[in-house]
Structure formats: structure tokens, C-alpha cells
N, C-alpha and C. Protein backbone atom coordinates (compact mmCIF):
# COMPACT_ATOMS: atom_id res chain seq x y z
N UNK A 1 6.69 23.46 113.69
CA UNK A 1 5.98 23.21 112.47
C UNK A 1 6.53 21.92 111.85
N UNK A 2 5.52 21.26 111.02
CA UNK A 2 6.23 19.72 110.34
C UNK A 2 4.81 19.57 109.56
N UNK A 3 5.71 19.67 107.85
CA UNK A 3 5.35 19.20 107.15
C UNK A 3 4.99 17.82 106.37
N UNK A 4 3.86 17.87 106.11
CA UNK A 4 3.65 16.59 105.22
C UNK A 4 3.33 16.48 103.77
N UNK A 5 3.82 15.51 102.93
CA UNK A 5 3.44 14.96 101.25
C UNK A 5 2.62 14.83 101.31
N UNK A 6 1.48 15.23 100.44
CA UNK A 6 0.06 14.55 100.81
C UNK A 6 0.50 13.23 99.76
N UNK A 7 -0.94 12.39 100.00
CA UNK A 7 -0.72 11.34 99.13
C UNK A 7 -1.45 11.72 98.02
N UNK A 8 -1.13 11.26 96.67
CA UNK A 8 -1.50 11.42 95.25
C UNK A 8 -1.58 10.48 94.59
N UNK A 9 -2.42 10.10 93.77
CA UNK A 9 -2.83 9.01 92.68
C UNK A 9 -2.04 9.76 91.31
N UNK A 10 -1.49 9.11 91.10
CA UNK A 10 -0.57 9.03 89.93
C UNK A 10 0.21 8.25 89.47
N UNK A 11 1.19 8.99 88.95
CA UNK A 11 2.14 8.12 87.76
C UNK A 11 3.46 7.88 88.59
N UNK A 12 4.51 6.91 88.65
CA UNK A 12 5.81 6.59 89.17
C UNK A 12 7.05 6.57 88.28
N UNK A 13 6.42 7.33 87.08
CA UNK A 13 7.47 7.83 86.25
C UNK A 13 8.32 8.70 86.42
N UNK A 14 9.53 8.24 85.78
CA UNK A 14 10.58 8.98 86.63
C UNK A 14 10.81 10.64 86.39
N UNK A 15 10.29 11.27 85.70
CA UNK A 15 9.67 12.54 85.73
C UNK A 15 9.53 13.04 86.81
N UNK A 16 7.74 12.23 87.10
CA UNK A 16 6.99 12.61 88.25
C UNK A 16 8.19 12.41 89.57
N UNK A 17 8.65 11.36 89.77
CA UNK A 17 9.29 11.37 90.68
C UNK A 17 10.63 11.94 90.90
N UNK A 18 11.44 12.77 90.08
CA UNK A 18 12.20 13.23 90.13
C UNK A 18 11.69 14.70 90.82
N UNK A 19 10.71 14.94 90.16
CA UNK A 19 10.31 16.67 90.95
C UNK A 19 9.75 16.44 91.91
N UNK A 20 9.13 14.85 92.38
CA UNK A 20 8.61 15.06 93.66
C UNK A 20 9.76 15.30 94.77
N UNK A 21 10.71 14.84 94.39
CA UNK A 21 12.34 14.03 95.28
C UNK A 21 12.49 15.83 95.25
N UNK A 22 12.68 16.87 94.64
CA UNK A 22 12.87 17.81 94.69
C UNK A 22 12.38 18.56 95.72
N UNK A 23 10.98 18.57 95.49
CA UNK A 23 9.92 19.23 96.40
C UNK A 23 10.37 18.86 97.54
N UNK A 24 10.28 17.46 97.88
CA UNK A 24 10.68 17.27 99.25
C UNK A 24 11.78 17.70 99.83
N UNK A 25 12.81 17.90 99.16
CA UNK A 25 14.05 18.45 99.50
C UNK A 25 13.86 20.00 99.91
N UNK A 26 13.37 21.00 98.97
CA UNK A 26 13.29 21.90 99.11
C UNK A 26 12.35 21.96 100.42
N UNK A 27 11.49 21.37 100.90
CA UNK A 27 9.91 21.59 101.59
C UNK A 27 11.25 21.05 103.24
N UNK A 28 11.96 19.83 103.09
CA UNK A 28 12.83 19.67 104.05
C UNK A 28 14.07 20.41 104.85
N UNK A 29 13.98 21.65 104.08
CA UNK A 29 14.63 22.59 104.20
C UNK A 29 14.03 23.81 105.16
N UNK A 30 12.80 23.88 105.39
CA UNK A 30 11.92 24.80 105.78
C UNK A 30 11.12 23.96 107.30
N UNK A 31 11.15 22.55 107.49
CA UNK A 31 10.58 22.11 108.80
C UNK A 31 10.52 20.63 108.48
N UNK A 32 10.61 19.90 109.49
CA UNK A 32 11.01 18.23 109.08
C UNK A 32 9.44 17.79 108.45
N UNK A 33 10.25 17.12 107.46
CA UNK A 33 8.94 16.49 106.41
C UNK A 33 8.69 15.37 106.52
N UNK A 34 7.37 14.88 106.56
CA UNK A 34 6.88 13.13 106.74
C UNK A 34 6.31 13.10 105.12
N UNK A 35 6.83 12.50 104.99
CA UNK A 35 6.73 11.25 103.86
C UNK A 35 7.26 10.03 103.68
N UNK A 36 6.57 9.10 102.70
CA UNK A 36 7.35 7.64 102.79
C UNK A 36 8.42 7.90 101.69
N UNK A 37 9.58 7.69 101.59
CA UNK A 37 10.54 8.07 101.10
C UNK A 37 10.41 6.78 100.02
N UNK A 38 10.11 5.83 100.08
CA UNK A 38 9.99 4.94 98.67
C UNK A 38 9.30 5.40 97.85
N UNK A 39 7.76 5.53 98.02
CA UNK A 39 6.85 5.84 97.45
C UNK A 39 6.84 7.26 97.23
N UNK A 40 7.43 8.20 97.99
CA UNK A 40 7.27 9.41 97.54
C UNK A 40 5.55 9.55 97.97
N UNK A 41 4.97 9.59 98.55
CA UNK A 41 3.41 9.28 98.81
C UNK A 41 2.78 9.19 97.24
N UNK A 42 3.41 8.57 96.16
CA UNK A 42 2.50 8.26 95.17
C UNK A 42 1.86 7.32 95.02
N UNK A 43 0.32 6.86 94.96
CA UNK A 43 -0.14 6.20 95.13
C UNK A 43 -0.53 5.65 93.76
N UNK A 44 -0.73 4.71 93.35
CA UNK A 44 -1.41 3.55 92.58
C UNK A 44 -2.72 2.71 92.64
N UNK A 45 -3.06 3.11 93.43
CA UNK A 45 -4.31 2.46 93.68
C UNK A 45 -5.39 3.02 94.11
N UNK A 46 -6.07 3.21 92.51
CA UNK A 46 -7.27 4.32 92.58
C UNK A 46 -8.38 3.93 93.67
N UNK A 47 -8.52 2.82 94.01
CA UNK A 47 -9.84 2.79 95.16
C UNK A 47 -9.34 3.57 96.69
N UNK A 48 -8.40 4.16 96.92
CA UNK A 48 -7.98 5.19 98.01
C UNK A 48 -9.32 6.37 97.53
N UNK A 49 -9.04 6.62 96.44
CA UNK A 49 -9.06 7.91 96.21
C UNK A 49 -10.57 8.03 95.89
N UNK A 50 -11.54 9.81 95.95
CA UNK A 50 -12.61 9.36 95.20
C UNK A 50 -13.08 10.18 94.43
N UNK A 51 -12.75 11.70 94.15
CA UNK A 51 -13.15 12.64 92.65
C UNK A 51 -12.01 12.77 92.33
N UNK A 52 -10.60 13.19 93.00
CA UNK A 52 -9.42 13.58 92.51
C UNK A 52 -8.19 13.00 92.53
N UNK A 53 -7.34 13.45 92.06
CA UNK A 53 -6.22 12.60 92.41
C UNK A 53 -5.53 12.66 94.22
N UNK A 54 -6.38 13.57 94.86
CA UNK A 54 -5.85 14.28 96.01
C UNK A 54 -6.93 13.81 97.23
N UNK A 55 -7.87 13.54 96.78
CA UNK A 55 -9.09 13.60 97.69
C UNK A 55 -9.56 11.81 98.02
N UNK A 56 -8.96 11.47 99.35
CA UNK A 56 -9.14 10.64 99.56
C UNK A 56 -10.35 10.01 100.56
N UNK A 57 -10.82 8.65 100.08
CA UNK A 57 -11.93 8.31 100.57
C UNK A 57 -12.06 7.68 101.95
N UNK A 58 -13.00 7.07 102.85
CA UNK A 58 -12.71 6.83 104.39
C UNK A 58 -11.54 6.00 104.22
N UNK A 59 -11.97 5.22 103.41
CA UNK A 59 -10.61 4.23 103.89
C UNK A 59 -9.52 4.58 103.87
N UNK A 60 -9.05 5.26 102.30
CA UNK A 60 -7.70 6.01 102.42
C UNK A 60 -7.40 7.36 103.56
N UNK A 61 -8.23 7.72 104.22
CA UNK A 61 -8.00 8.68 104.72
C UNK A 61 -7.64 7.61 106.39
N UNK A 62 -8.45 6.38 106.36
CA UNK A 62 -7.84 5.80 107.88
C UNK A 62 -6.39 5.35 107.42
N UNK A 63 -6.07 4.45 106.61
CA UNK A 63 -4.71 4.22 106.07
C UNK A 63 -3.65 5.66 105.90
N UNK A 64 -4.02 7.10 105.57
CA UNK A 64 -3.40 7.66 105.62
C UNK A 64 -3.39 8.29 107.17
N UNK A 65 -4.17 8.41 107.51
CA UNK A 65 -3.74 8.86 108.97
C UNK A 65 -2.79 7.62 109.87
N UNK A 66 -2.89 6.61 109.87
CA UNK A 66 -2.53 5.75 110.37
C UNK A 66 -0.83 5.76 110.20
N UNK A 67 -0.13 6.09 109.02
CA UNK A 67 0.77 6.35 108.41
C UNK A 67 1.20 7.17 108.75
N UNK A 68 0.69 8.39 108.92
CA UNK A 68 1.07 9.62 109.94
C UNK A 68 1.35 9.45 110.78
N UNK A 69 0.45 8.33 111.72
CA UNK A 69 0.68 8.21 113.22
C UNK A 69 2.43 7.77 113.10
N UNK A 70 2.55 6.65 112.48
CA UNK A 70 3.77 6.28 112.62
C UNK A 70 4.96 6.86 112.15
N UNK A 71 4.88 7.89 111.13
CA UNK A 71 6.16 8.53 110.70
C UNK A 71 5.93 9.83 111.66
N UNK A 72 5.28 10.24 112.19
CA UNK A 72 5.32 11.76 113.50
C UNK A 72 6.33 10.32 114.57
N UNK A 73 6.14 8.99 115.38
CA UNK A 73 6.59 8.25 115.81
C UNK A 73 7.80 8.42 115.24
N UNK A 74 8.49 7.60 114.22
CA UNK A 74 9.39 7.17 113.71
C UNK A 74 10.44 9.05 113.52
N UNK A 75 9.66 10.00 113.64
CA UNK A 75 10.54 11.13 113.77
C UNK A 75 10.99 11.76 114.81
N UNK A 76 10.14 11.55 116.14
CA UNK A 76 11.23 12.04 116.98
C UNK A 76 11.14 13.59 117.20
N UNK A 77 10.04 14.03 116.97
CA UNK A 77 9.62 15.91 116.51
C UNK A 77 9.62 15.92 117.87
N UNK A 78 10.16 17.07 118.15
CA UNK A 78 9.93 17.44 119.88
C UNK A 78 10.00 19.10 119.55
């Protein structure tokens, strides 16, 4: 099993990102987690996205898969 952050349109306040840094910890504890560890998958840039903060549009969804491809790569899951 291997979990992933989804990506989210939001805020990079340090709030938000303190409980995300959490989540991941806790969620890293249970099966190796892909996420971008800078970004925390928070995104900024509403044209990804297209009713929600969660629901991303073709493009963000090729950019996010693409991203996947490389952190499942960059992990080494066997």
C-alpha cells in the first residue's frame, strides 16, 4: 500500500501548513507517503483546479499525475 497528499488549492499559512506537516507524519506512519515535501501539495494556482479546492481540471490532473510518476520513481516502493 502507498499513500498519497492529494493536491489542494489553498492557503500556505503557517497554520495550514503546520497540520498538513502533521497529517503527513501521522499518514507516514501507516505506508510510505508521496508528497512534495516543500509544497506540502498546496497549491496556489487556481487555474489547476475547477469547482473545488480538490477537484482538479485536465491539465492539473496531467501535471498531477506526472508528479506521481516521478515521486512512485524517486521512492523506490518495491
Amino acid at each position: 500500500m502507498v499513500l498519497g497528499l492529494s493536491w489542494i488549492y489553498g492557503s500556505t499559512d503557517t497554520e495550514t501548513l503546520i497540520n498538513i506537516r502533521k497529517t503527513a507524519e501521522e499518514l507516514g506512519k501507516i505506508a510510505p507517503l508521496l508528497y512534495d515535501r516543500e509544497t506540502l501539495n498546496v497549491k496556489t494556482d487556481s487555474s489547476l483546479f475547477v469547482d473545488t479546492h480538490y477537484h482538479l481540471n485536465p491539465d492539473g490532473r496531467r501535471t498531477r499525475t506526472s508528479e506521481l510518476v516521478e515521486q512512485f520513481k524517486a521512492a523506490d516502493i518495491k
